[in-house]
Protein backbone atom coordinates (compact mmCIF):
# COMPACT_ATOMS: atom_id res chain seq x y z
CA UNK A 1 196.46 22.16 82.46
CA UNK A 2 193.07 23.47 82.93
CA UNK A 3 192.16 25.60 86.01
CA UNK A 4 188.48 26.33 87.54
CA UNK A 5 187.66 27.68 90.61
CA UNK A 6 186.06 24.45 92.26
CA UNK A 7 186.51 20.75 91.20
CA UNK A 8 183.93 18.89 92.34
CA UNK A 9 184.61 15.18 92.25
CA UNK A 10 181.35 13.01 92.33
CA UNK A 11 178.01 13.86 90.71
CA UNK A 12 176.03 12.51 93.39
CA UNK A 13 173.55 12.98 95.26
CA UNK A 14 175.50 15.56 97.18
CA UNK A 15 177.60 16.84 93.62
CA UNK A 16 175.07 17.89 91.56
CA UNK A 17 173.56 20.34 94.15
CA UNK A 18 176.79 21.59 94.44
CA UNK A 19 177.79 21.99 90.96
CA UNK A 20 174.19 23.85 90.90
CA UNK A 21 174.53 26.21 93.16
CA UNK A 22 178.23 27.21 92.62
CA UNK A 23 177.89 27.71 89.21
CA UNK A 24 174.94 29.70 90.01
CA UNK A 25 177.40 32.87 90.11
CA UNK A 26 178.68 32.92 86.16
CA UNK A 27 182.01 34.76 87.03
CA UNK A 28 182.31 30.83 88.92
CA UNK A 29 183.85 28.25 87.11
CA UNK A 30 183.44 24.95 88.17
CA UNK A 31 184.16 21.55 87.23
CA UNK A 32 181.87 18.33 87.90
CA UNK A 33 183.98 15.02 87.47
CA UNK A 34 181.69 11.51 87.37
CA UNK A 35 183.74 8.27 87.43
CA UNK A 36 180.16 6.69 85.24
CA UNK A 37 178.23 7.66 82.58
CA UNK A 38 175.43 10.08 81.59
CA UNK A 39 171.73 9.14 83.46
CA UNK A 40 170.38 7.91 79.98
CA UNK A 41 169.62 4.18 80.95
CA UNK A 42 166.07 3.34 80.49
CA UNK A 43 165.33 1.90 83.90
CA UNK A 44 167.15 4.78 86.12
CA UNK A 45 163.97 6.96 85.17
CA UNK A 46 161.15 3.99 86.11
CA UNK A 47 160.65 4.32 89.72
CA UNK A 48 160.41 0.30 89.97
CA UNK A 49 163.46 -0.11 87.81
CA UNK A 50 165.36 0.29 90.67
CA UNK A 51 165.55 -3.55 90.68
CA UNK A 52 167.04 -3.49 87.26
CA UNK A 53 170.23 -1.64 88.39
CA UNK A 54 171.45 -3.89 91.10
CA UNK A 55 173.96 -5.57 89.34
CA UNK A 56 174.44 -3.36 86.24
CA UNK A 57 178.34 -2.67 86.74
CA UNK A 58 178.19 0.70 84.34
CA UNK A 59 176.48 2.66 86.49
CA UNK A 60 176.62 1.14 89.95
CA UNK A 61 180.03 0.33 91.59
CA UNK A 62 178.07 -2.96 92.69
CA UNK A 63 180.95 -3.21 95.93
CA UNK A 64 181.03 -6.66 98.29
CA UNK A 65 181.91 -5.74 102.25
CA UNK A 66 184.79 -7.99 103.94
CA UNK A 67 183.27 -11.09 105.18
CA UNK A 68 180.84 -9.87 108.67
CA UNK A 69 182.09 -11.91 111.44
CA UNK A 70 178.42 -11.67 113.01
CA UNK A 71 176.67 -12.71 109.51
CA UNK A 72 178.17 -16.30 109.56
CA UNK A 73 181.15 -15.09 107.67
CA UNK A 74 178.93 -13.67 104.75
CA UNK A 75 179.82 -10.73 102.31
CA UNK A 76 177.38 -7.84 102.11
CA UNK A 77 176.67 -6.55 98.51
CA UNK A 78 176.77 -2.90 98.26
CA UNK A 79 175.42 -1.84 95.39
CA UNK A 80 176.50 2.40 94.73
CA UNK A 81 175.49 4.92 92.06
CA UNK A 82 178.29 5.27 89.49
CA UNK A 83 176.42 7.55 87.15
CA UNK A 84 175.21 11.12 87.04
CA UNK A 85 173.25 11.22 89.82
CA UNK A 86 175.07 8.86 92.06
CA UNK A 87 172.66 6.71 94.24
CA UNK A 88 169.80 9.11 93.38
CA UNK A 89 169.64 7.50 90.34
CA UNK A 90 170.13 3.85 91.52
CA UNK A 91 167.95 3.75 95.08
CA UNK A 92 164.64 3.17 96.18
CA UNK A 93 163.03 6.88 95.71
CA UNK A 94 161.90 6.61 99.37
CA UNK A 95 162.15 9.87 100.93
CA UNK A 96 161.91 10.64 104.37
CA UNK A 97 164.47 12.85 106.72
CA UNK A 98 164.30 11.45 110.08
CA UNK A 99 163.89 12.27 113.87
CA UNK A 100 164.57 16.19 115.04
CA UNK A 101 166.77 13.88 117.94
CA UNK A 102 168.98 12.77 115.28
CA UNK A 103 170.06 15.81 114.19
CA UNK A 104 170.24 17.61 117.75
CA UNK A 105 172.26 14.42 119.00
CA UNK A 106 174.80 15.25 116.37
CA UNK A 107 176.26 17.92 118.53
CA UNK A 108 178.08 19.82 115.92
CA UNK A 109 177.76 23.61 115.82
CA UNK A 110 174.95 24.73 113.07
CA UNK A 111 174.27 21.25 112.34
CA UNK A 112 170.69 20.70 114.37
CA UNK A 113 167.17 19.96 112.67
CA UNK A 114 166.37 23.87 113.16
CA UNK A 115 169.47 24.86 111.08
CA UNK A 116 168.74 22.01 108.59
CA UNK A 117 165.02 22.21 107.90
CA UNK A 118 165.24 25.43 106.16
CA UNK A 119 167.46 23.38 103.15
CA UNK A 120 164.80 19.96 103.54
CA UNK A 121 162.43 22.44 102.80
CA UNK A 122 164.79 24.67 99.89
CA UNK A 123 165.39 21.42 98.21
CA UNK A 124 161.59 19.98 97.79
CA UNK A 125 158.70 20.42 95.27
CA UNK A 126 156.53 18.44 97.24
CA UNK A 127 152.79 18.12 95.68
CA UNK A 128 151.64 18.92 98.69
CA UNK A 129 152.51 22.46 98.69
CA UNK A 130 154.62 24.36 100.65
CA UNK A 131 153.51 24.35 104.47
CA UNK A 132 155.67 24.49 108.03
CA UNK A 133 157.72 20.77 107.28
CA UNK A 134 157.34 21.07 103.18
CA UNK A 135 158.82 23.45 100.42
CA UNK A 136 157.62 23.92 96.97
CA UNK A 137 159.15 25.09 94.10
CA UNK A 138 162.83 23.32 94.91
CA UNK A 139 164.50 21.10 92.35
CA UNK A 140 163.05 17.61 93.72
CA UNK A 141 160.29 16.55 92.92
CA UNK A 142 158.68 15.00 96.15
CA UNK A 143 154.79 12.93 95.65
CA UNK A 144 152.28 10.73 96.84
CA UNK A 145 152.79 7.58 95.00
CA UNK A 146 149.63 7.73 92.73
CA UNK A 147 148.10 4.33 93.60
CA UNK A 148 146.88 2.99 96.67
CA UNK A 149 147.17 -1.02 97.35
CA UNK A 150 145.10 -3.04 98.96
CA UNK A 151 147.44 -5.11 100.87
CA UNK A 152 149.10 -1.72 102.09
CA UNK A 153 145.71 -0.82 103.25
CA UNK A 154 145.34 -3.68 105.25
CA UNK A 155 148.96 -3.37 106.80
CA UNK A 156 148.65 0.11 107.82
CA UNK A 157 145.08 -0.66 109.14
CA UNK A 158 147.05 -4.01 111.21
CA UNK A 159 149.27 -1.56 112.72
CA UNK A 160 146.84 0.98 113.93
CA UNK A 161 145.23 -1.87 115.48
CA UNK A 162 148.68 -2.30 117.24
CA UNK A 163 148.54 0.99 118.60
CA UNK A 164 150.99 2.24 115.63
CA UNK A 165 149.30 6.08 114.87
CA UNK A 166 148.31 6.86 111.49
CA UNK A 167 150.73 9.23 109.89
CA UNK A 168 150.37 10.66 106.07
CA UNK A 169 153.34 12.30 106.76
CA UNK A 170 157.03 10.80 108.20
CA UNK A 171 158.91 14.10 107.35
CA UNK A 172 156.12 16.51 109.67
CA UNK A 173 155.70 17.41 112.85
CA UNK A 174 156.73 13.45 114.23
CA UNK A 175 157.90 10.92 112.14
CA UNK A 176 156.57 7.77 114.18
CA UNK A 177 153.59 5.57 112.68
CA UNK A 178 152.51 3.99 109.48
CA UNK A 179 151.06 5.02 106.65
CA UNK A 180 152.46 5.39 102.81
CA UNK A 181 155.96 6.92 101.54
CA UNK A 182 156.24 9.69 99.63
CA UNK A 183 158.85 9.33 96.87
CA UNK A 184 161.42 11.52 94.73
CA UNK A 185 159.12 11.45 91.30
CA UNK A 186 156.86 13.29 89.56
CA UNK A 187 154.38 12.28 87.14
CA UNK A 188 155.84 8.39 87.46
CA UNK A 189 159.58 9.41 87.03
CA UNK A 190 162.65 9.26 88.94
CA UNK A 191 163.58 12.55 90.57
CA UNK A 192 166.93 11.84 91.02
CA UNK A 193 170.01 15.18 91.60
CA UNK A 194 171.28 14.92 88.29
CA UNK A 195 167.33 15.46 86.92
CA UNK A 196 166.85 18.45 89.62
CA UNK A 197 169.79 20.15 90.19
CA UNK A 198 172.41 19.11 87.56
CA UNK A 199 170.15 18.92 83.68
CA UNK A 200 169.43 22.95 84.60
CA UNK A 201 172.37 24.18 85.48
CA UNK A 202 174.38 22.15 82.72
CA UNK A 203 173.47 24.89 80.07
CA UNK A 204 175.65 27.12 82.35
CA UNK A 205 179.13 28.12 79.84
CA UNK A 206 180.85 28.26 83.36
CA UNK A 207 180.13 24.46 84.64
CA UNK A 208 181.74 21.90 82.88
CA UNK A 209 180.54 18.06 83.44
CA UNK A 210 182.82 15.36 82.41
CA UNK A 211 181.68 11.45 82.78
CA UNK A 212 183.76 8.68 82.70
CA UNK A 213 186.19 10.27 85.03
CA UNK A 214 187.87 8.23 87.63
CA UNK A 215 189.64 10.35 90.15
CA UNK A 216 192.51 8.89 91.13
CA UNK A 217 194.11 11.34 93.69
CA UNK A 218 194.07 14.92 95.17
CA UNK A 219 196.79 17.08 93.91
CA UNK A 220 198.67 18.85 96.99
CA UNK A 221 201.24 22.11 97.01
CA UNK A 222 202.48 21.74 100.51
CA UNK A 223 199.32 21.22 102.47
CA UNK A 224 196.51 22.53 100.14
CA UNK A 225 194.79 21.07 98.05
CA UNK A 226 195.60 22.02 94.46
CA UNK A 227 193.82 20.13 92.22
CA UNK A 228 192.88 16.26 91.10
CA UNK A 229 194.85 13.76 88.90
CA UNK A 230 192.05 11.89 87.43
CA UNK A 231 191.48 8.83 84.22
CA UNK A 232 189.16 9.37 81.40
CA UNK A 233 188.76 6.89 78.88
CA UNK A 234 192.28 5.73 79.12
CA UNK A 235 193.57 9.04 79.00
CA UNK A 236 195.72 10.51 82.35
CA UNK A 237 194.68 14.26 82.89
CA UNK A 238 194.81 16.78 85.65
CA UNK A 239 192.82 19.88 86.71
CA UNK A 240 193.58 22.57 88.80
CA UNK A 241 191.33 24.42 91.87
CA UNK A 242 192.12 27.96 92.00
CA UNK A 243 189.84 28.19 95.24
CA UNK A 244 188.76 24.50 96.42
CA UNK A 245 188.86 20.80 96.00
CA UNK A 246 185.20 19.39 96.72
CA UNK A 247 185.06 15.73 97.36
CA UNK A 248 181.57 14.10 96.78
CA UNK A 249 182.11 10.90 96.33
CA UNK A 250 179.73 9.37 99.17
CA UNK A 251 180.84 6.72 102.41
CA UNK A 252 182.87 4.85 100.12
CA UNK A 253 184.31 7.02 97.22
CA UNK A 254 185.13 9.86 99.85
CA UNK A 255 187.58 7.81 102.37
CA UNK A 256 189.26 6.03 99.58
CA UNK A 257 190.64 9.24 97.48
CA UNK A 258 190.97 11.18 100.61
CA UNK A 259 193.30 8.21 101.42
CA UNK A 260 194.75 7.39 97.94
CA UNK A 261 196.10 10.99 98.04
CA UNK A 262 197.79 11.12 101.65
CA UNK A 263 195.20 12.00 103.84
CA UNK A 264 194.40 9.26 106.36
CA UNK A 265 195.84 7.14 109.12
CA UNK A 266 199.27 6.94 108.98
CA UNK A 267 199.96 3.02 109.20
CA UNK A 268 197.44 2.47 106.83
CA UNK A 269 198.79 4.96 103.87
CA UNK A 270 202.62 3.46 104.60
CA UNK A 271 201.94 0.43 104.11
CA UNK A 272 200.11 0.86 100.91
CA UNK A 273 202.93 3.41 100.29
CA UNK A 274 201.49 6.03 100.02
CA UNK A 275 203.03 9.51 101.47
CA UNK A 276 201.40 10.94 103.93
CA UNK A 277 200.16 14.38 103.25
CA UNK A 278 198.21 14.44 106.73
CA UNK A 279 197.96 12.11 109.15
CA UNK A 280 194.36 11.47 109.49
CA UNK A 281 193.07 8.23 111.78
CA UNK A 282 189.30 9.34 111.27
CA UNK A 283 189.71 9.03 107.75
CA UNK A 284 187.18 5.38 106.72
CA UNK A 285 186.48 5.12 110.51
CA UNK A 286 182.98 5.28 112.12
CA UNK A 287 181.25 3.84 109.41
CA UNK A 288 177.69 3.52 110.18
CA UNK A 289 174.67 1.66 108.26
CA UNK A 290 171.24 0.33 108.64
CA UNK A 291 170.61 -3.17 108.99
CA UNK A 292 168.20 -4.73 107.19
CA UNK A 293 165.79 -8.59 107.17
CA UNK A 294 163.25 -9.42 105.14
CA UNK A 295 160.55 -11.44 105.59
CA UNK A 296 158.60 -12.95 102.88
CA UNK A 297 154.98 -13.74 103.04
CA UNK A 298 152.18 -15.75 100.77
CA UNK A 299 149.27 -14.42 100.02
CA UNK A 300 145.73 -15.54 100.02
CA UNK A 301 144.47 -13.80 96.54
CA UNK A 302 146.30 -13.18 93.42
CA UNK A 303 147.23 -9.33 94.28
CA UNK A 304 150.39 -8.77 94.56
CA UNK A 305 153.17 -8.06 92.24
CA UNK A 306 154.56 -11.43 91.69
CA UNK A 307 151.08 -12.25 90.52
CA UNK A 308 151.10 -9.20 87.95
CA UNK A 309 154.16 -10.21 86.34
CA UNK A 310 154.00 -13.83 86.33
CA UNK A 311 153.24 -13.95 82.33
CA UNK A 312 153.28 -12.06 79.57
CA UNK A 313 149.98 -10.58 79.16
CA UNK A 314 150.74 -9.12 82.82
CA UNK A 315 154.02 -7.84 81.98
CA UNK A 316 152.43 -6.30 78.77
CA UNK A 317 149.60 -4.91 80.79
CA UNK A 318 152.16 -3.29 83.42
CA UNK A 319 153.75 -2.17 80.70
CA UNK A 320 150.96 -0.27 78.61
CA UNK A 321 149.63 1.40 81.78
CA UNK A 322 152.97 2.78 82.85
CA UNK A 323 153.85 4.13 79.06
CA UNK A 324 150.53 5.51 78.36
CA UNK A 325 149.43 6.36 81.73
CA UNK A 326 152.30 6.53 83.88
CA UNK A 327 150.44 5.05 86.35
CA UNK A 328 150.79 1.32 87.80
CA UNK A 329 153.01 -1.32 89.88
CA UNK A 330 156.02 0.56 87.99
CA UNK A 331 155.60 4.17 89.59
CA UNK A 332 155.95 2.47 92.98
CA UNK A 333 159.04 2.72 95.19
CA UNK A 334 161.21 0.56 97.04
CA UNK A 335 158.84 1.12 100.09
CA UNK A 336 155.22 1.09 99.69
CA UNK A 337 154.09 1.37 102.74
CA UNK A 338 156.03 2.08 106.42
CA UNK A 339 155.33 2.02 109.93
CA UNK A 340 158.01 3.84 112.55
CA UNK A 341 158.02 1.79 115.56
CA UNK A 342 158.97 1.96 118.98
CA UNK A 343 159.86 -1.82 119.59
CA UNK A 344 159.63 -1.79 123.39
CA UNK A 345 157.07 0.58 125.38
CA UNK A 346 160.15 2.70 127.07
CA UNK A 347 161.29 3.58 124.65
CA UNK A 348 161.87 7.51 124.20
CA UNK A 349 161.25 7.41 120.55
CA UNK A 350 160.77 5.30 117.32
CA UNK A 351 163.88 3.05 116.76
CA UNK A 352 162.53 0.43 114.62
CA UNK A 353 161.78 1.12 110.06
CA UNK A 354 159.22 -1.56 109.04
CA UNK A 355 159.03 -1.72 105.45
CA UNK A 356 155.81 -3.26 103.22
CA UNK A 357 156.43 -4.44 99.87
CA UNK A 358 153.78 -6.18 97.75
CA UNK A 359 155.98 -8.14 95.93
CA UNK A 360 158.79 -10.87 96.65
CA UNK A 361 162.12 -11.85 95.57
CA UNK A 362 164.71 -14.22 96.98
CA UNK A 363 167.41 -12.04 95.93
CA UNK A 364 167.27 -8.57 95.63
CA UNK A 365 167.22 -7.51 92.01
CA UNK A 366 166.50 -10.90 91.42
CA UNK A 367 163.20 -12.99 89.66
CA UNK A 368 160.51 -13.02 91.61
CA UNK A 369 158.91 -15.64 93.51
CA UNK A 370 156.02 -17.93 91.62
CA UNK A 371 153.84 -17.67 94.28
CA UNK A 372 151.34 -14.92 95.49
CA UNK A 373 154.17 -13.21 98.12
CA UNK A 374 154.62 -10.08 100.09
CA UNK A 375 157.43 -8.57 101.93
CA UNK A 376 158.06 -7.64 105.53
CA UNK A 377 161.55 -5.93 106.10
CA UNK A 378 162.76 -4.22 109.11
CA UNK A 379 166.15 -1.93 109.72
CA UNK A 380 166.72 -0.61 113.12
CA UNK A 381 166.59 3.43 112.89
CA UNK A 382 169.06 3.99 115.50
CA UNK A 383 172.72 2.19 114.93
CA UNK A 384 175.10 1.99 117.44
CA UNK A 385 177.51 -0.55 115.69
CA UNK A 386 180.48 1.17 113.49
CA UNK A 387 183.02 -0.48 110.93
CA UNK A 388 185.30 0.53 108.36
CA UNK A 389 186.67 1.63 104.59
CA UNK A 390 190.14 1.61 104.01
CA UNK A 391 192.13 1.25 100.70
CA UNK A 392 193.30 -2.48 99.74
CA UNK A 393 195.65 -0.95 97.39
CA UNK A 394 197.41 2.36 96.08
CA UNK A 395 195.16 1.75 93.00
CA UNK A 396 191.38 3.96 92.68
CA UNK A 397 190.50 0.96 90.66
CA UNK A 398 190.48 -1.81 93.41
CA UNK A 399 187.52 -1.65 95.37
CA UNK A 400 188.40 -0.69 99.29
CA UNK A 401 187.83 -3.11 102.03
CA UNK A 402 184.31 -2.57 103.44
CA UNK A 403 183.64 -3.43 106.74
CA UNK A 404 180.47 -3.08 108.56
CA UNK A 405 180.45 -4.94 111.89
CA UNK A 406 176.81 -5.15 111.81
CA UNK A 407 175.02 -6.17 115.41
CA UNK A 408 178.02 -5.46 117.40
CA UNK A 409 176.65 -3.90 120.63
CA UNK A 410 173.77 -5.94 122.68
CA UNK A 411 170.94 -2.80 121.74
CA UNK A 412 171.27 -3.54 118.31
CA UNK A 413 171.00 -6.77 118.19
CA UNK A 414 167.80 -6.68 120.31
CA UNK A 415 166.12 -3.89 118.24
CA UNK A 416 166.68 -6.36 115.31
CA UNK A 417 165.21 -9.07 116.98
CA UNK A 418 162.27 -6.54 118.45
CA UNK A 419 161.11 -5.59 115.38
CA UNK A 420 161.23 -8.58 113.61
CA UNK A 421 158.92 -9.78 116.29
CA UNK A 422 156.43 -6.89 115.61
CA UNK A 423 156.65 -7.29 112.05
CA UNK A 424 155.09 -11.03 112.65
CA UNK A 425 152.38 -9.04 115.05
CA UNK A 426 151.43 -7.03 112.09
CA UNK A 427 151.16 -9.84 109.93
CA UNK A 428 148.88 -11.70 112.28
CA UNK A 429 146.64 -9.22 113.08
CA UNK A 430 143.56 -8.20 111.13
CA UNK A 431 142.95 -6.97 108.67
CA UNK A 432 146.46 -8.46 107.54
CA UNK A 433 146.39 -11.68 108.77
CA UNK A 434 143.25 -12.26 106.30
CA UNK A 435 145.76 -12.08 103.49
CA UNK A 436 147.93 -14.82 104.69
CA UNK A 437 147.93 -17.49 103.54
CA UNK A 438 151.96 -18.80 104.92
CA UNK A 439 155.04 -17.49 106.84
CA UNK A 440 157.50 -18.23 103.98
CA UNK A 441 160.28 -17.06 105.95
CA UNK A 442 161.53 -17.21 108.34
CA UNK A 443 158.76 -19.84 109.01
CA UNK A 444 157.23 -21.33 111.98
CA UNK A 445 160.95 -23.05 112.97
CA UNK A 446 161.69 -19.44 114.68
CA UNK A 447 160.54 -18.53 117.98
CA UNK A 448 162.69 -17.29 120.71
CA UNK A 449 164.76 -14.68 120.39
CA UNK A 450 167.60 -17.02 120.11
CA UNK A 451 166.17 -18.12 117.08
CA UNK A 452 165.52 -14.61 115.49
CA UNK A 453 169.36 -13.16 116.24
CA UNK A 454 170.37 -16.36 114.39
CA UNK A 455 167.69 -15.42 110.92
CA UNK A 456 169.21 -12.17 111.20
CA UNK A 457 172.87 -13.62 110.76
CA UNK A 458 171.88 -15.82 108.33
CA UNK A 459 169.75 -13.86 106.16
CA UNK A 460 170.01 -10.04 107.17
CA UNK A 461 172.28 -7.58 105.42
CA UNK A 462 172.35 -3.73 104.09
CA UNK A 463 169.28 -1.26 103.15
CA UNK A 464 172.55 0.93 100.94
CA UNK A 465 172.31 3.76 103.89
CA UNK A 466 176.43 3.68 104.58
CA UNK A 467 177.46 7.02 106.40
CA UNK A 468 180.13 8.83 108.40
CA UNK A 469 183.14 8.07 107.34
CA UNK A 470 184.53 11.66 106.96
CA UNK A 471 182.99 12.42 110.11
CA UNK A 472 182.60 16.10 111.01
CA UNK A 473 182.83 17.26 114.33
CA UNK A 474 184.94 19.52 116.71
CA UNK A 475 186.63 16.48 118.63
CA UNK A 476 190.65 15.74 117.33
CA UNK A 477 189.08 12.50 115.35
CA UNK A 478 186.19 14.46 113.51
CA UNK A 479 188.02 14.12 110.10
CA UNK A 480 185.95 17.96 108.50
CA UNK A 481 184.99 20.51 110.71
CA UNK A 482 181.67 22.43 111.15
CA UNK A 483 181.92 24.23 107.79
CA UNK A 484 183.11 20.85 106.13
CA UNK A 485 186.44 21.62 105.77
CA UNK A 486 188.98 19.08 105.78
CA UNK A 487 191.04 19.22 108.89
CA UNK A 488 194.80 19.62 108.97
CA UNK A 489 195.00 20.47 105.36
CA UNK A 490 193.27 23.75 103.21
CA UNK A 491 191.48 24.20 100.18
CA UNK A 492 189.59 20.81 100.46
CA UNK A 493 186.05 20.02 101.51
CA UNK A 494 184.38 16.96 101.57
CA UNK A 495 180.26 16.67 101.14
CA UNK A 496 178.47 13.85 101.16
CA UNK A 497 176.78 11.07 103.21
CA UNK A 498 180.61 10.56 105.01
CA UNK A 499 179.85 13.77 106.87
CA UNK A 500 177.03 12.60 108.93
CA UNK A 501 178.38 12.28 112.57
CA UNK A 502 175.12 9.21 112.98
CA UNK A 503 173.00 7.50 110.18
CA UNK A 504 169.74 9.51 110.75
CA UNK A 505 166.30 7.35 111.53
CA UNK A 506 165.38 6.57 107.95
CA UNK A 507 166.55 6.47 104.40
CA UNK A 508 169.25 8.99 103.78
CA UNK A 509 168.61 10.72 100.41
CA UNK A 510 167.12 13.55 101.45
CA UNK A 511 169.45 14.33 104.12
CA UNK A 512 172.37 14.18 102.02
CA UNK A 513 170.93 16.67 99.70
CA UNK A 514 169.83 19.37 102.48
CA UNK A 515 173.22 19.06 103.20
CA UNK A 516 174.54 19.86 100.51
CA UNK A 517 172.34 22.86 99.86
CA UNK A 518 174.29 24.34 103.57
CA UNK A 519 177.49 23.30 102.55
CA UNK A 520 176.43 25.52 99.17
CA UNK A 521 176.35 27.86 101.49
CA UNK A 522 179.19 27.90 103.54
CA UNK A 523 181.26 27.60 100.30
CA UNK A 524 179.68 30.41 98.82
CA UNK A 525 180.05 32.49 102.22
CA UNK A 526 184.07 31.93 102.54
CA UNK A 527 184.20 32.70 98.99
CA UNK A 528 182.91 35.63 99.91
């Protein structure tokens, strides 16, 4: 049996800056285990390509939620990176860290935006240089998408007009108002963990990577973590930790093998039985996410996406200019454009995300529509609804239950319904509203608020931000504590998205890695 000083299990987002930095020491031997493949698909490295990995099942775990009493009963697709990488290699490239009161609400000791912003800033090569809010030099890659749009011109200029402030800018000095995203690319490719922090460090002798590695449950001696059993390709292996177990498996991966190995509520591990190694109730609880409509749009001139790929020659065209130039509709992220909104005037701060989109597509991943369409999404920043991920059997192969509870308290429903309201305001007012042509949907049948809630059950779903559920904390529930440190047993960390008390205001990338650059850190320093 082979023995390194860390096994980290997940090459995620959060795993591969780990597995950087703790092999940064070559007297450290450490072990990276990645239940998918190497990041050598074609499409994880287009920014646009995104759309091209929903539903590819080798590197994205592709999960369905528990049917969500308050979406009619429907299941919410969740797709998740299974590939070096993790969901940096599957998501949207949007990057963007939130509001300072996010972080500060947390409450946890060394956990505020002061105490994080030094790691946003560690972990960036933004284009912009290096300035108070920005770093330069760090493994990710963070731009300016390199074309402007036309209909994003008009929708930031719409929400101005609104009163929405111009902002070039969502991770400075405030994050509220519209203006473009930057991404995590450079040069029109994804900048994904695995491209940052992992392809460097992998000529390391003292880090070992190994794909295709399904973990399937934390080895214990007494109460510490010892090492993992895990699969690969067919083959049953284990692997000791001389100093720690590390899991980074994300919102979903984490809870399930924390479970699957002992460590979780009591009733639930008994009756999948399972022995109990420490009884854990926060373990899968709290389990926060943003909400997410769409609302689709038709255009009055041939300009958007669904336009440029309509035939051949356009696809060809698309094509050439990405390949030669790498410039074009295929550099572009999941968001194009943004505006932060507050959705009522009280309102302390801004608690609605309205996306723009110049393209449109019944399903997500899907074809796109035939006619001239844009898109008009909204996610509420702030979540106050929690739900759930427990194991559905003593197997790491059968996907846990996934529960949500989307829209369960009355705020959440009415930020929903608030900023689907101002989304329609931005569409109608100029210089927008010259460049529609039709409300696809919702459509004119929706009015009251009434009739909003109900589009949101019946059409709304996830925008892939799951968190907390390995909460940390210094409450008895907090499942880590401040250092990330799994509580009631030793030798066992877990970092990742799970951690996050709250899902912060935004898309979550870039806060899961700055986290994982201080739990580097705080590894390093009890090492020490």
């Amino acid at each position: 049996m082979s023995t390194y000083d860390y096994v980290i299990v997940g090459a995620g987002s959060a795993g591969c800056v780990l597995a950087n930095r703790l092999s940064a020491d070559r007297r450290t031997t450490v072990l990276l285990l990645e239940a998918g493949p190497r990041d050598t698909a074609f499409w994880i490295h287009v920014p646009l390509g995104y759309g091209k990995l929903f539903t590819r099942t080798d590197v994205n775990w592709a999960y369905e939620s528990e049917p969500e009493p308050a979406l009619n009963g429907r299941r919410v697709f969740t797709p998740r990176g299974k590939v070096l990488g993790g969901s940096s290699s599957i998501n949207g490239l949007v990057h963007v860290r939130g509001q300072r009161e996010d972080y500060d609400g947390w409450g946890v000791p060394g956990w505020n935006f002061d105490a994080l912003l030094p790691y946003f800033k560690k972990s960036e090569d933004n284009s912009r240089g290096a300035s108070e809010w920005h770093g330069a030099g760090g493994p990710i890659a963070v731009s300016d998408l390199p074309d402007r749009h036309e209909l994003c011109d008009a929708f930031i200029a719409a929400a101005a007009a609104l009163g929405v402030p111009r902002n070039d800018d969502f991770s400075g000095a405030s994050q509220e108002g519209t203006g473009y995203y930057q991404a995590a690319a450079r040069n029109g490719r994804r900048c994904s963990t695995a491209v940052g922090y992992l392809r460097p460090a992998e000529r390391r002798p003292n880090l070992r990577v190994e794909v295709e590695a399904l973990a399937t449950r934390i080895l214990f001696a007494g109460r510490r973590a010892a090492g993992v059993a895990y699969d690969a390709r067919g083959a049953r292996r284990e692997v000791r930790a001389a100093r720690e177990v590390i899991v980074a498996g994300g919102s979903i991966n984490s809870p399930q093998l924390l479970q699957l190995s002992g460590v979780g509520p009591r009733a639930l591990l008994e009756r999948h039985g399972i022995a109990v190694v420490h009884d854990a109730p926060g373990v899968g609880e709290d389990l926060q996410d943003h909400f997410y409509c769409r609302t689709f749009w038709r255009c009055t001139r041939p300009l958007t996406l669904n336009d440029d790929l309509r035939t051949l020659w356009g696809q060809a065209r698309i094509g050439l200019q990405y390949l030669l130039a790498r410039r074009g509709p295929l550099t572009v992220s999941a968001g194009y454009a943004a505006a932060f909104v507050r959705t009522r005037p009280e309102v302390a701060r801004p608690d609605a995300q309205i996306y723009f989109i110049n393209f449109s597509t019944a399903r997500r991943g899907g074809h796109l529509h035939r006619f001239s369409g844009f898109t008009l999404s909204v996610s509420q920043t702030q979540v106050e609804s929690r739900g759930s991920v427990r194991i559905a059997a003593a197997d790491a192969r059968t996907p846990p239950s996934i529960r949500y509870n989307y829209l369960a308290t009355e705020r959440d429903r009415r930020v929903m319904v608030d900023g689907l309201k101002f989304a329609r305001r931005i569409a109608g007012t100029a210089p927008m509203s010259g460049y529609v042509a039709a409300e696809e949907l919702p459509g004119p049948r929706v009015q009251s608020d009434a009739d909003w809630l109900a589009f949101c059950r019946e059409a709304g779903d996830t925008v892939f931000h799951p968190t907390s559920t390995c909460r940390m904390g210094t409450d008895a529930r907090a499942v880590v504590d401040p250092r990330l440190r799994v509580n009631g047993v030793a030798g066992l960390r877990v970092v990742d998205a799970s951690v996050l008390p709250a899902v912060p205001s935004g898309n979550i990338n870039a806060t899961v890695i700055a986290v994982a650059e201080k739990a580097s850190d705080l590894v390093l320093a009890d090492a020490r």
